[in-house]
Protein backbone atom coordinates (compact mmCIF):
# COMPACT_ATOMS: atom_id res chain seq x y z
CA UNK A 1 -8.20 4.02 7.14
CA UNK A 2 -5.69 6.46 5.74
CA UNK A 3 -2.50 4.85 3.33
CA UNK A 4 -0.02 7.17 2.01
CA UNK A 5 2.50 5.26 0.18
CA UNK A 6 5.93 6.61 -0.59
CA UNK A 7 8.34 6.41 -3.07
CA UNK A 8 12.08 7.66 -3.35
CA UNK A 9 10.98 10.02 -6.23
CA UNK A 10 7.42 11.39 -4.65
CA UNK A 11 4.62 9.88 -3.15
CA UNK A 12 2.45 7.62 -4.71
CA UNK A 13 -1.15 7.84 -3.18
CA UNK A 14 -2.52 9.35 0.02
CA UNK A 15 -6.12 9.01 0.73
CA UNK A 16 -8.76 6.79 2.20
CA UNK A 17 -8.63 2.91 2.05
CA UNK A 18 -11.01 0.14 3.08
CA UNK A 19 -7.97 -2.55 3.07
CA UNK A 20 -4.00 -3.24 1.95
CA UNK A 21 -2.47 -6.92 1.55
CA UNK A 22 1.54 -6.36 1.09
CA UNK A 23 4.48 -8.57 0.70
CA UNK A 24 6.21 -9.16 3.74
CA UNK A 25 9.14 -10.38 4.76
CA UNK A 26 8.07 -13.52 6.27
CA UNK A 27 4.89 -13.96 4.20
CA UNK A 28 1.84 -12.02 2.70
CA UNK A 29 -0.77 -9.81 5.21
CA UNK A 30 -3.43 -7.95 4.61
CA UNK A 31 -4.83 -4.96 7.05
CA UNK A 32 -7.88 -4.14 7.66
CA UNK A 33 -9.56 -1.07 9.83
CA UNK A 34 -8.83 -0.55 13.34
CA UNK A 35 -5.60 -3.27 12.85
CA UNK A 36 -2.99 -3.45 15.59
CA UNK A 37 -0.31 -1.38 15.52
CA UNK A 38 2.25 -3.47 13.42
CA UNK A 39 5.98 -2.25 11.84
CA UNK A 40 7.20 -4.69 9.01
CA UNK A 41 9.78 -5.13 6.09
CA UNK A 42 8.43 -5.42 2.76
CA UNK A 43 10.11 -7.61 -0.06
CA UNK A 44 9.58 -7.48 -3.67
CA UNK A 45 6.03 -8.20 -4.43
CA UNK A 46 2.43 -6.97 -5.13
CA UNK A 47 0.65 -4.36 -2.53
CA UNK A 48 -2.64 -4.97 -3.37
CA UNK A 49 -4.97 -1.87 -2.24
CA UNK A 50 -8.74 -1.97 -2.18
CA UNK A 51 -11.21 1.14 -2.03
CA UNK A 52 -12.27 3.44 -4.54
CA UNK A 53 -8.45 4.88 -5.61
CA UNK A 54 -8.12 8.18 -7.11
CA UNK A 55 -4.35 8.45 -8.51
CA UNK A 56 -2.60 11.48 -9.47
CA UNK A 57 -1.62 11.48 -13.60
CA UNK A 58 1.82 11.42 -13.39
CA UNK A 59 1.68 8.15 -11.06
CA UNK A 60 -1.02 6.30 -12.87
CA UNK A 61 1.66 4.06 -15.17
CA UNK A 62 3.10 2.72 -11.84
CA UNK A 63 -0.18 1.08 -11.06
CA UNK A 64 -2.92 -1.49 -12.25
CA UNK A 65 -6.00 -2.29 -12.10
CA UNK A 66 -7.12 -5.51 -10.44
CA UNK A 67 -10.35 -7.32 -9.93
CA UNK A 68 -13.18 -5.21 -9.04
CA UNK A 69 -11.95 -2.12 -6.66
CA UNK A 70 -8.36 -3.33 -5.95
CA UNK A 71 -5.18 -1.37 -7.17
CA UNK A 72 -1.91 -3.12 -7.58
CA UNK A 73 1.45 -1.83 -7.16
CA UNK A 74 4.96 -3.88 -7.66
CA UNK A 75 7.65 -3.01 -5.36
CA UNK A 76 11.27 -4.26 -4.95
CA UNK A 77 11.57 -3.95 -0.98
CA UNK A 78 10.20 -1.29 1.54
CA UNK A 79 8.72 -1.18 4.96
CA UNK A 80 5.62 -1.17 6.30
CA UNK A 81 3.92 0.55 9.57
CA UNK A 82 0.63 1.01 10.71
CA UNK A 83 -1.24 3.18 14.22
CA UNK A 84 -4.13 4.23 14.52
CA UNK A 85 -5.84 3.38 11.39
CA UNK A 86 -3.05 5.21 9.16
CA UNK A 87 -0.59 3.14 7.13
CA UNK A 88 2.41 4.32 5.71
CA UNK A 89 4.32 2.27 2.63
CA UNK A 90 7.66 3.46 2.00
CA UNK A 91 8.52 1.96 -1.48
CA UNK A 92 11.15 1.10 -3.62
């Protein structure tokens, strides 16, 4: 599935990802390929992303590594939607 997550300042990552686990609102969820369609508020929190991440230099120090091929990011808030196997993160 494609994720492009989005930042006020520039976008973060776009490319291919096998799964995403964000903070939501009214708990943690995790998407996986071929999910239902789904629209959500984020709150502050970890998105965890697996897949083999390629990150742009001049985002790398908003990221870390996690166990084995996951990629974290912290966000404050943001919202969530996914069709059609492509996610979008808009993060603050």
């Amino acid at each position: 599935m494609y994720l492009e997550i989005v930042s006020p300042e520039a976008t973060l990552f776009s490319g291919e990802v096998t799964s995403i686990a964000v903070p939501g609102v009214n708990g943690d969820f995790e998407m996986l390929n071929n999910h239902a369609p789904i629209v959500s508020l984020l709150k502050e929190g970890i998105v965890k992303i697996s897949g083999n991440i390629e990150l742009d230099e001049d985002v790398q120090d908003k990221f870390t590594k996690g166990e084995k091929d996951t990629t974290l990011l912290k966000i404050n808030s943001g919202t969530i939607e996914m069709k059609d196997n492509k996610i979008i993160v808009l993060a603050d």
